[in-house]
PDB file of N, CA and C in Angstrom:
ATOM      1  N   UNK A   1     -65.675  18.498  29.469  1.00  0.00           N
ATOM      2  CA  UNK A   1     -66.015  19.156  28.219  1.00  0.00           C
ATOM      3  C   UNK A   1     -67.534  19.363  28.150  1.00  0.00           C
ATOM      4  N   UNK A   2     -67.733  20.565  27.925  1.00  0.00           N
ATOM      5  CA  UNK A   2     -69.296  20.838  27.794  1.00  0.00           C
ATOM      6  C   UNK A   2     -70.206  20.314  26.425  1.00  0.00           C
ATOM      7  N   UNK A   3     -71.152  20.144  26.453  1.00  0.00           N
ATOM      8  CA  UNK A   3     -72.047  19.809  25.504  1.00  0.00           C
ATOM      9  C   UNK A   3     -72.218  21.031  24.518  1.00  0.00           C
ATOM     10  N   UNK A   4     -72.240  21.085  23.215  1.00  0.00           N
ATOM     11  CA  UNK A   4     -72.224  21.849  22.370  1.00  0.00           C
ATOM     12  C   UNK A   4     -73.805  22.678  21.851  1.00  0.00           C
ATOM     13  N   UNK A   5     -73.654  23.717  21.996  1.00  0.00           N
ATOM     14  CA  UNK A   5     -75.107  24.005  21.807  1.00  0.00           C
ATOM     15  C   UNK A   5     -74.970  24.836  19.910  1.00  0.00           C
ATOM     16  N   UNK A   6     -76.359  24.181  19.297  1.00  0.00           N
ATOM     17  CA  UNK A   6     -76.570  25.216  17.758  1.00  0.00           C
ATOM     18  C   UNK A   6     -77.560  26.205  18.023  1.00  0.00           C
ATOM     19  N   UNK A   7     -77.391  27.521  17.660  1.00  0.00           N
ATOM     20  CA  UNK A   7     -78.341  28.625  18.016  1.00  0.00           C
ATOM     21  C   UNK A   7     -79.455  28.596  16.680  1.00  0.00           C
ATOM     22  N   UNK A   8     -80.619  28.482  16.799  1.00  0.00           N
ATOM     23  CA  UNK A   8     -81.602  27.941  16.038  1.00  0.00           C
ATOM     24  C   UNK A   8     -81.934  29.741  15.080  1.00  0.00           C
ATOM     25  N   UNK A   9     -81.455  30.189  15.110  1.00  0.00           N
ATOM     26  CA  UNK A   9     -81.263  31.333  14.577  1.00  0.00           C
ATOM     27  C   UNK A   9     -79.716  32.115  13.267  1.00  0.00           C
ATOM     28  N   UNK A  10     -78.588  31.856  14.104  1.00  0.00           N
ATOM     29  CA  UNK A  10     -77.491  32.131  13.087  1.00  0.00           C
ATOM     30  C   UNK A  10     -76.648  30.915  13.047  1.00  0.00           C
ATOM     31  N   UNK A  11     -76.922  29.671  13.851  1.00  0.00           N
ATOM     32  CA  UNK A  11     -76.587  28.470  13.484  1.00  0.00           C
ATOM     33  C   UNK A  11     -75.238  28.115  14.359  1.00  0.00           C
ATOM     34  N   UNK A  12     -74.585  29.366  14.900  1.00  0.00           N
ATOM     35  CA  UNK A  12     -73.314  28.984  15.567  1.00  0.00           C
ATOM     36  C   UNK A  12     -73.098  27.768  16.606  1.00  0.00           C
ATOM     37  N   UNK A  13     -72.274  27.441  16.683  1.00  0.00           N
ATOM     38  CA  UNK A  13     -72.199  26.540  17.699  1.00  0.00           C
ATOM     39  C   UNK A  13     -70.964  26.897  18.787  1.00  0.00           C
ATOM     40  N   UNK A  14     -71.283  26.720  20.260  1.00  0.00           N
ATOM     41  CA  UNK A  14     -71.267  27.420  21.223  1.00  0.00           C
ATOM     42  C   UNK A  14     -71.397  26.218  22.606  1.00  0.00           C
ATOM     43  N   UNK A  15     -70.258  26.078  23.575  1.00  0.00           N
ATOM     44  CA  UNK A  15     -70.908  25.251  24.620  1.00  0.00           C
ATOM     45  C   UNK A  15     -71.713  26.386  25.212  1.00  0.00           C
ATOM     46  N   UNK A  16     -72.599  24.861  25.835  1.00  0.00           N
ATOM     47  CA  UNK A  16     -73.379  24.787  26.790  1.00  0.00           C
ATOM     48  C   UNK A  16     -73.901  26.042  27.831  1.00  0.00           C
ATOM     49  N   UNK A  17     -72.674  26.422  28.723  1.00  0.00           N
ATOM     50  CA  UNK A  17     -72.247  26.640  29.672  1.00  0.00           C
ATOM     51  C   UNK A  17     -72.320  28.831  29.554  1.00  0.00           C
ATOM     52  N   UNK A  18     -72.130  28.782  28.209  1.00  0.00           N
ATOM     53  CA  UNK A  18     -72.040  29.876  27.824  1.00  0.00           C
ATOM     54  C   UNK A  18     -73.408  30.348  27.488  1.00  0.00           C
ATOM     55  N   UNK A  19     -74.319  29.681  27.386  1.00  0.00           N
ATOM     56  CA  UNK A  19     -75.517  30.181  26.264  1.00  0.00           C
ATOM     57  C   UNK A  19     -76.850  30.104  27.312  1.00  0.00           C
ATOM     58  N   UNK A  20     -76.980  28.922  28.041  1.00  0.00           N
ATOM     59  CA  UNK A  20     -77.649  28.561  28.655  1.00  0.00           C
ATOM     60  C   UNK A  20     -77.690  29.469  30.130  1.00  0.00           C
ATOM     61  N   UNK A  21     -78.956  29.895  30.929  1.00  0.00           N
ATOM     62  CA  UNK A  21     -78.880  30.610  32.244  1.00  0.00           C
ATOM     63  C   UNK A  21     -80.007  29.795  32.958  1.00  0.00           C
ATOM     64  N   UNK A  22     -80.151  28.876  33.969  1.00  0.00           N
ATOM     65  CA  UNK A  22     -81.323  28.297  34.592  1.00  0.00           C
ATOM     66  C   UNK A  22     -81.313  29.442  35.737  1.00  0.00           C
ATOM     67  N   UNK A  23     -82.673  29.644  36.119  1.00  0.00           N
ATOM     68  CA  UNK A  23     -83.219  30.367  36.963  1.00  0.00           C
ATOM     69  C   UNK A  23     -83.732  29.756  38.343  1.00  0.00           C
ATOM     70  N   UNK A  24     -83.941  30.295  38.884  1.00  0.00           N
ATOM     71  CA  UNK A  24     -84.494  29.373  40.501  1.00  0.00           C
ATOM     72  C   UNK A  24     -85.691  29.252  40.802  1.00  0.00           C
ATOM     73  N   UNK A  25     -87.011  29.815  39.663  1.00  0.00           N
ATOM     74  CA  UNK A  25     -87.715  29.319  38.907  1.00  0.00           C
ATOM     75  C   UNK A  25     -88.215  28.096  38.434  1.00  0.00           C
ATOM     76  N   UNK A  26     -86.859  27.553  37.788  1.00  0.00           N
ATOM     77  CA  UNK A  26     -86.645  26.420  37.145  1.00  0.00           C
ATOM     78  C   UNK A  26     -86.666  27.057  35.081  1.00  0.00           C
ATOM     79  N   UNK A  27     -87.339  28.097  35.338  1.00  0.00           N
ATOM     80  CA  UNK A  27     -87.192  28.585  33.911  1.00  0.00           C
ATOM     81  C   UNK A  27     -85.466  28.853  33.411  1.00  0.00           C
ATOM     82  N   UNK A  28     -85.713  28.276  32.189  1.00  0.00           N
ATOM     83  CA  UNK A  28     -84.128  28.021  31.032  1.00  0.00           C
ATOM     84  C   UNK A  28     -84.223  29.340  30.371  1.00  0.00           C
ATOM     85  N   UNK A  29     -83.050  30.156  30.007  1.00  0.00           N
ATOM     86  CA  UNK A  29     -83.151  31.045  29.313  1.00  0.00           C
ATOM     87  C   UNK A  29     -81.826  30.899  28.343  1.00  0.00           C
ATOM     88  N   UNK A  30     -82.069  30.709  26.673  1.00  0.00           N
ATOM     89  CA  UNK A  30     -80.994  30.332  25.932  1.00  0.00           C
ATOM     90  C   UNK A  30     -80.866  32.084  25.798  1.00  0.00           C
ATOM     91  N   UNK A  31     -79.391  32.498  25.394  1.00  0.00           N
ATOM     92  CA  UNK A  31     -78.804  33.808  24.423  1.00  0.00           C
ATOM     93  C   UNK A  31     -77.925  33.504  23.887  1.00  0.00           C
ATOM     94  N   UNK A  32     -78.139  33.693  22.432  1.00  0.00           N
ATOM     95  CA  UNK A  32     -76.463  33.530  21.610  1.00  0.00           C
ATOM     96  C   UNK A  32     -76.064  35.018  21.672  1.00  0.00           C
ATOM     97  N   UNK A  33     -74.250  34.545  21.983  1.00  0.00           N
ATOM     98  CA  UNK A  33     -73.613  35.608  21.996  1.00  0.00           C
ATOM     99  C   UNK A  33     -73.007  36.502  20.828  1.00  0.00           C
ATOM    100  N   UNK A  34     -73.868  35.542  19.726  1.00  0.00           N
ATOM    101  CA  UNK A  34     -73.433  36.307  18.499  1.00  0.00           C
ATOM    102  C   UNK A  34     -74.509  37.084  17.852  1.00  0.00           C
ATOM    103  N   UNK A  35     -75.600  36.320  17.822  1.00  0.00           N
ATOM    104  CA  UNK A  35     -76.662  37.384  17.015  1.00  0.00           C
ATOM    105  C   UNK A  35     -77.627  37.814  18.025  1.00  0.00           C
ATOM    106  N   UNK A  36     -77.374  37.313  19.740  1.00  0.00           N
ATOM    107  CA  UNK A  36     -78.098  37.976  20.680  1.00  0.00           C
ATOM    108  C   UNK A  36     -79.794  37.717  20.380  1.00  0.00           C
ATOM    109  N   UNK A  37     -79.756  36.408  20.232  1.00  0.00           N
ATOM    110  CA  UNK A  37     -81.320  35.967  19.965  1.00  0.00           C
ATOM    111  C   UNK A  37     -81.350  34.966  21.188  1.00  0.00           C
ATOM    112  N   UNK A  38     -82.757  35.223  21.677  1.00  0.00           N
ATOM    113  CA  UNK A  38     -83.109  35.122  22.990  1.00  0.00           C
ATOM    114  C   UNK A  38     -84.233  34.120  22.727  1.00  0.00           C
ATOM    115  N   UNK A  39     -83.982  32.963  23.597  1.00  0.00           N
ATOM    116  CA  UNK A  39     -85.410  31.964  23.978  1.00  0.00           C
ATOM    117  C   UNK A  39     -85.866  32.065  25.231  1.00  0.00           C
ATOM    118  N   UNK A  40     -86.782  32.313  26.023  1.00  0.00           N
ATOM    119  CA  UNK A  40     -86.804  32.493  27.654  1.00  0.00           C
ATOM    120  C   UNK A  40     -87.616  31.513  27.754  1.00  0.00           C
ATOM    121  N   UNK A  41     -88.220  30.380  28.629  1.00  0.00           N
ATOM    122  CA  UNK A  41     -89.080  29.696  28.797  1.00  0.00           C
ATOM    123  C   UNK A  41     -89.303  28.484  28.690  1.00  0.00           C
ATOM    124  N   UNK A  42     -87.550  27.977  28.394  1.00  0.00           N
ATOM    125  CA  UNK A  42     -87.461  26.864  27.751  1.00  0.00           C
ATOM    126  C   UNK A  42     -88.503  25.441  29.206  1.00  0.00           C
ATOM    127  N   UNK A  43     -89.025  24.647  28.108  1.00  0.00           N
ATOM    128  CA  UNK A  43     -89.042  23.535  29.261  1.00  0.00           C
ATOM    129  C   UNK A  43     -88.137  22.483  29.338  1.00  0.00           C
ATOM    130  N   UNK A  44     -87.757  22.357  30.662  1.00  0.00           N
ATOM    131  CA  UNK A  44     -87.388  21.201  31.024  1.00  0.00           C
ATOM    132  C   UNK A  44     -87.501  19.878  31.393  1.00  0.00           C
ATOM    133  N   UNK A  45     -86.956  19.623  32.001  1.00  0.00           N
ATOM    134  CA  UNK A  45     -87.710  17.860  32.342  1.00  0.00           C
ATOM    135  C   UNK A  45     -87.891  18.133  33.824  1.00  0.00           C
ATOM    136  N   UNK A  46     -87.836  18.695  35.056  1.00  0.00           N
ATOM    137  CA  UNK A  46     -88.085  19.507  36.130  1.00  0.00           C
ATOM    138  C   UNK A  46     -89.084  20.483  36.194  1.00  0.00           C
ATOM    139  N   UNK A  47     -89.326  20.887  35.102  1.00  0.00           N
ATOM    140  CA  UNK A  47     -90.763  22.335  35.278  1.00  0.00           C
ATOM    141  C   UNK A  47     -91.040  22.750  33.802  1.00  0.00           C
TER     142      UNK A  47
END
């Protein structure tokens, strides 16, 4: 079972798995699939 993500924007809640895109980078990129609000740049504990 995936970890549940809240979109800091329309509030939905959404796993993980769906929202989240890691790059090879190491850069995180959140998108909710509902109001299509975008975080790119997230940091991690890796970069």
């Amino acid at each position: 079972m995936d970890p549940i993500v809240v979109c800091p924007k329309c509030k939905i809640e959404k796993p993980l798995t769906n929202l989240l895109t890691a790059q090879s980078n190491q850069n995180v990129i959140f998108e909710c699939e509902h109001c299509h609000f975008i975080k790119r740049n997230i940091t991690t504990k890796k970069g």
